[in-house]
N, C-alpha and C. Protein backbone atom coordinates (compact mmCIF):
# COMPACT_ATOMS: atom_id res chain seq x y z
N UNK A 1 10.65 6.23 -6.97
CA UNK A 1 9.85 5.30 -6.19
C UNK A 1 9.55 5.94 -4.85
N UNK A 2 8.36 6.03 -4.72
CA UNK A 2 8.37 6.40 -3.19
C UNK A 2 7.30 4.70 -2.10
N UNK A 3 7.58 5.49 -0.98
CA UNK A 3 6.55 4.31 0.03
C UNK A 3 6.06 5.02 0.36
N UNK A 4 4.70 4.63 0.72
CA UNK A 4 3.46 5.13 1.70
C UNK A 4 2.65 3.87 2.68
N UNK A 5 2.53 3.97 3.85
CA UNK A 5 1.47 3.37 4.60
C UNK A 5 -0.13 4.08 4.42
N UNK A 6 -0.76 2.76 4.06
CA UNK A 6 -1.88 2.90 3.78
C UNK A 6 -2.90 2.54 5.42
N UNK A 7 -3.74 3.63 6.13
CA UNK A 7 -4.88 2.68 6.80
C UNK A 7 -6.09 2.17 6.40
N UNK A 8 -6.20 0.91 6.58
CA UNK A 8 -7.48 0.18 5.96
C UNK A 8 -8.72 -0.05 6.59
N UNK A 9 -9.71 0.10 6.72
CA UNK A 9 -10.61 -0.09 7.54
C UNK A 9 -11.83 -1.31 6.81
N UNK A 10 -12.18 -1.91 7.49
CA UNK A 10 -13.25 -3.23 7.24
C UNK A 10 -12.20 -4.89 6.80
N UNK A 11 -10.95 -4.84 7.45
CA UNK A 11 -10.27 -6.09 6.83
C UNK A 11 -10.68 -6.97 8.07
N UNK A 12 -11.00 -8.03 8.29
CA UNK A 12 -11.48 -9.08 9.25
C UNK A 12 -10.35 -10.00 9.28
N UNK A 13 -10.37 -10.70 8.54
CA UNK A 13 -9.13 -12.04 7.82
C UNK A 13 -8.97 -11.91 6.97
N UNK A 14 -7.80 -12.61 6.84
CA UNK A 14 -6.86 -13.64 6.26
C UNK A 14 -7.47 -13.27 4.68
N UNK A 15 -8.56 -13.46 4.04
CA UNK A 15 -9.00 -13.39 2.97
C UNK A 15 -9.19 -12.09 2.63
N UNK A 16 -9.30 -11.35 3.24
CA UNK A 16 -9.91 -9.55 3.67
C UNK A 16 -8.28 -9.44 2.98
N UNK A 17 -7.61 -9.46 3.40
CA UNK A 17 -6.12 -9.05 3.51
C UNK A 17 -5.37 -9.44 2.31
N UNK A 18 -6.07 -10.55 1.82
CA UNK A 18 -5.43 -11.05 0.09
C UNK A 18 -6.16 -10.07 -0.81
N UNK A 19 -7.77 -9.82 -0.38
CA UNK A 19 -7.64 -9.56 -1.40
C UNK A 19 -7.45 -7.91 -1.66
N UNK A 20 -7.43 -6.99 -0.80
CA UNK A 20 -6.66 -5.94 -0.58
C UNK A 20 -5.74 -6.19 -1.25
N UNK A 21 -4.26 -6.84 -0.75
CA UNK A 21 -3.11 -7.16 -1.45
C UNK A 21 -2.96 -7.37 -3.01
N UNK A 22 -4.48 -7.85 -3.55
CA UNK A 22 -4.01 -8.40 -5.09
C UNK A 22 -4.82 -7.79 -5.78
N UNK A 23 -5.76 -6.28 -5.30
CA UNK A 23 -6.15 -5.40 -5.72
C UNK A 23 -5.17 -3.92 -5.81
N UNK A 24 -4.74 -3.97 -5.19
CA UNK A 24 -3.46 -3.08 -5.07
C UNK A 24 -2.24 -3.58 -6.02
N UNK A 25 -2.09 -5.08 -6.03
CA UNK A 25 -1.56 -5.43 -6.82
C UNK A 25 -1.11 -5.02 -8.36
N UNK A 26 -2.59 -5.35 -8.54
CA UNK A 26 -3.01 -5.26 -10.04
C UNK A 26 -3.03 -3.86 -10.87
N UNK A 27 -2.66 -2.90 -9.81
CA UNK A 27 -2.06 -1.39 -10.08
C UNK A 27 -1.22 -1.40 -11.11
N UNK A 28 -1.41 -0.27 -12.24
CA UNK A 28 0.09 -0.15 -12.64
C UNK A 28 1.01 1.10 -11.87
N UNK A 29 2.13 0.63 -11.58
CA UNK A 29 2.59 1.61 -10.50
C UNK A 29 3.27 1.06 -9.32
N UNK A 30 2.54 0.39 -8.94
CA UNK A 30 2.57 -0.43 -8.06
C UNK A 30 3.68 -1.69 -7.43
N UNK A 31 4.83 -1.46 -7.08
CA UNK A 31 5.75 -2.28 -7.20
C UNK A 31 6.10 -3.30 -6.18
N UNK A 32 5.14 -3.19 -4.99
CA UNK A 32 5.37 -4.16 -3.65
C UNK A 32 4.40 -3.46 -2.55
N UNK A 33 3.52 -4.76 -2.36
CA UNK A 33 2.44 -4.52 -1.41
C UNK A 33 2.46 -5.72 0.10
N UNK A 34 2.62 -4.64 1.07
CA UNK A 34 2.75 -5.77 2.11
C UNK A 34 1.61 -5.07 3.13
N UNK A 35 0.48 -6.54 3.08
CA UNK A 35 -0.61 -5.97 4.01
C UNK A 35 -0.26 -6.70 5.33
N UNK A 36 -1.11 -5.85 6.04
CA UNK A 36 -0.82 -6.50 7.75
C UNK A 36 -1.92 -6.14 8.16
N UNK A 37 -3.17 -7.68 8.29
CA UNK A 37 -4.52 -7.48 8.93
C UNK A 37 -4.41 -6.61 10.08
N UNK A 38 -3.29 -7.50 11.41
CA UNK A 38 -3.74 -6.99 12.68
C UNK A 38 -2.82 -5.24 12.80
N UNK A 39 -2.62 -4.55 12.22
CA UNK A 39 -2.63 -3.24 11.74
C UNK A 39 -3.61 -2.66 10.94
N UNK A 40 -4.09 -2.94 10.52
CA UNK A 40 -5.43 -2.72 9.34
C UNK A 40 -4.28 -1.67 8.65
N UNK A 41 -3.77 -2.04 8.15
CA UNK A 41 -2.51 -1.15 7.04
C UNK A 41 -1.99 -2.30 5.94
N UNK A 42 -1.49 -1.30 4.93
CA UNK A 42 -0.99 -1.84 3.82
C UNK A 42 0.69 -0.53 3.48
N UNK A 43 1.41 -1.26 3.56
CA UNK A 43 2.59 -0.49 3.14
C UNK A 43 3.04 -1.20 1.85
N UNK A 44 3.11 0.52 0.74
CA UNK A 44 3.26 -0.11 -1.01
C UNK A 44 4.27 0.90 -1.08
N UNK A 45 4.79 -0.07 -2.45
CA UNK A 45 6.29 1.16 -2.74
C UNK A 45 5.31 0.93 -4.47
N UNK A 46 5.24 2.58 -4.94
CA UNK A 46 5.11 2.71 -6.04
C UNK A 46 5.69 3.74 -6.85
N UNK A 47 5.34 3.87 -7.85
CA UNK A 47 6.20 4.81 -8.66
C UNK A 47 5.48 6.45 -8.14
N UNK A 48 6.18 7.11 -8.60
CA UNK A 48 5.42 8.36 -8.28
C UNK A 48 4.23 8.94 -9.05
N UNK A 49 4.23 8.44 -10.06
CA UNK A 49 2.43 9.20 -10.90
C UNK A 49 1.58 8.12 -10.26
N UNK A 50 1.73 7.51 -9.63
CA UNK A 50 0.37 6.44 -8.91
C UNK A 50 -0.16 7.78 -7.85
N UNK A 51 -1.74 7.86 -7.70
CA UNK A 51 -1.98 8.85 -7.58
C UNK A 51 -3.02 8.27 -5.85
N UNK A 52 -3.05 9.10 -5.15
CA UNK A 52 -3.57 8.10 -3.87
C UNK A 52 -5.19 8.30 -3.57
N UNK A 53 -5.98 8.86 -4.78
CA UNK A 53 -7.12 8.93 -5.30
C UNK A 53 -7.35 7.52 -5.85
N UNK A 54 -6.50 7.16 -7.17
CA UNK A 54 -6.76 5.55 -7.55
C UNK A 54 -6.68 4.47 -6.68
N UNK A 55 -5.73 4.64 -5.67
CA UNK A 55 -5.75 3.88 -4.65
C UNK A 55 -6.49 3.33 -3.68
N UNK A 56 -7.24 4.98 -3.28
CA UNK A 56 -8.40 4.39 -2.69
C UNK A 56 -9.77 4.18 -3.14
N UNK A 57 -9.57 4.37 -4.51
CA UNK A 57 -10.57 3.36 -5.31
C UNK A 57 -10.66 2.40 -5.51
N UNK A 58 -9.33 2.19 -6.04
CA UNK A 58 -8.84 0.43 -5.65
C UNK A 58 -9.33 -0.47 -4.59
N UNK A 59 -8.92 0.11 -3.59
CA UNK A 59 -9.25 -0.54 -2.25
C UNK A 59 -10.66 -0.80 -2.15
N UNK A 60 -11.78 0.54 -2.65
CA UNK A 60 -12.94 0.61 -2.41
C UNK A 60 -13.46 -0.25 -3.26
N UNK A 61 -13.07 -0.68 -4.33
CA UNK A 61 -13.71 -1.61 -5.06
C UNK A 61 -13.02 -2.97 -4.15
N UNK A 62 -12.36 -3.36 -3.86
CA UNK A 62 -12.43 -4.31 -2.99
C UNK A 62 -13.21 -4.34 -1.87
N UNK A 63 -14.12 -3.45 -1.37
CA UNK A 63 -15.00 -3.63 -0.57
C UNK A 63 -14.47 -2.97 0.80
N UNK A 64 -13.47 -2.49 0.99
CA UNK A 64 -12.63 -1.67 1.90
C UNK A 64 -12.52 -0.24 1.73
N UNK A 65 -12.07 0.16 3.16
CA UNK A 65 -12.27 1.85 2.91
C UNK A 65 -10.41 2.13 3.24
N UNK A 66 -9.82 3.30 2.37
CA UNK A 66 -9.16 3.99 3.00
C UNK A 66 -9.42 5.23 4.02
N UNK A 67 -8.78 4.73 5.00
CA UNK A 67 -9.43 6.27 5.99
C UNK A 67 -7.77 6.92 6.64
N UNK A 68 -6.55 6.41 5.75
CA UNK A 68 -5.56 7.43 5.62
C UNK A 68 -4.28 7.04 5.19
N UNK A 69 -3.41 7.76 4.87
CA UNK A 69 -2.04 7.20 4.60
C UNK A 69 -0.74 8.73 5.10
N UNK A 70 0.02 7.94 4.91
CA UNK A 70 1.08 8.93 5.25
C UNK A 70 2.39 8.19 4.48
N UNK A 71 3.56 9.20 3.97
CA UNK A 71 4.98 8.83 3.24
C UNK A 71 5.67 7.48 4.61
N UNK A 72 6.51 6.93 4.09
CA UNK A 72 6.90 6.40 4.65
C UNK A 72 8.73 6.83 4.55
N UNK A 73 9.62 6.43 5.33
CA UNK A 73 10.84 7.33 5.04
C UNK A 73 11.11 5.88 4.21
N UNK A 74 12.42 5.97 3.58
CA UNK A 74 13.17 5.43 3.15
C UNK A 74 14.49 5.20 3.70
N UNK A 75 15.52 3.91 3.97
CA UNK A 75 16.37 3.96 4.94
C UNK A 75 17.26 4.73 3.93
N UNK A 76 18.35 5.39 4.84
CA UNK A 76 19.04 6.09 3.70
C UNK A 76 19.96 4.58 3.48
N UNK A 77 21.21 4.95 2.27
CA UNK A 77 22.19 3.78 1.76
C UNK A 77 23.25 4.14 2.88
N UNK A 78 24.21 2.90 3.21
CA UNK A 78 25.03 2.98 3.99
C UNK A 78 26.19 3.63 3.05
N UNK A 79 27.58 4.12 3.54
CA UNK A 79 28.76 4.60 2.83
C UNK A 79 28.93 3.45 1.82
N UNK A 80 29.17 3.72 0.89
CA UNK A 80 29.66 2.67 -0.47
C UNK A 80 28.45 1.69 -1.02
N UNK A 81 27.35 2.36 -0.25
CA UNK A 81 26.42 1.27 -1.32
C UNK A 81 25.84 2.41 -2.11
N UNK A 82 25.30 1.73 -2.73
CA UNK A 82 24.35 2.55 -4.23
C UNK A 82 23.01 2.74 -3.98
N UNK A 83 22.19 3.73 -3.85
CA UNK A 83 20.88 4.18 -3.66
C UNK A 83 19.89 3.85 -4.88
């Protein structure tokens, strides 16, 4: 599983931002999408063959542009928990 922050460009509202969210959604790959209008970003945890070409097709068929992303870290596990 990895995370990536997504930047989004053309989200206005509230509705802009769902439907980003439930286009990304509908990914297979895709395991948790949390958009944030007033960031114009979307941070997704997906599997690793999700490819960030489909993604921003995805998006683009929602009527939105990707104009970048970057990994996101992962917290490491504390002593005695399980990763």
């Amino acid at each position: 599983m990895k995370r990536i922050r997504l930047s989004i460009d053309g989200m206005t509202c509230g509705h802009c931002s769902k439907s980003v969210h439930d286009a990304l959604m509908s990914m297979d790959g895709v395991r948790s999408c949390d958009v944030r209008l007033e960031a114009n970003c979307a941070d997704l945890a997906v599997v690793s063959a999700v490819e960030i070409s489909a993604i921003a097709e995805k998006v683009a068929d929602a009527g939105y542009r990707l104009i970048g992303f970057s990994p996101l870290r992962s917290h490491p596990a504390s002593d005695g928990e399980a990763s």
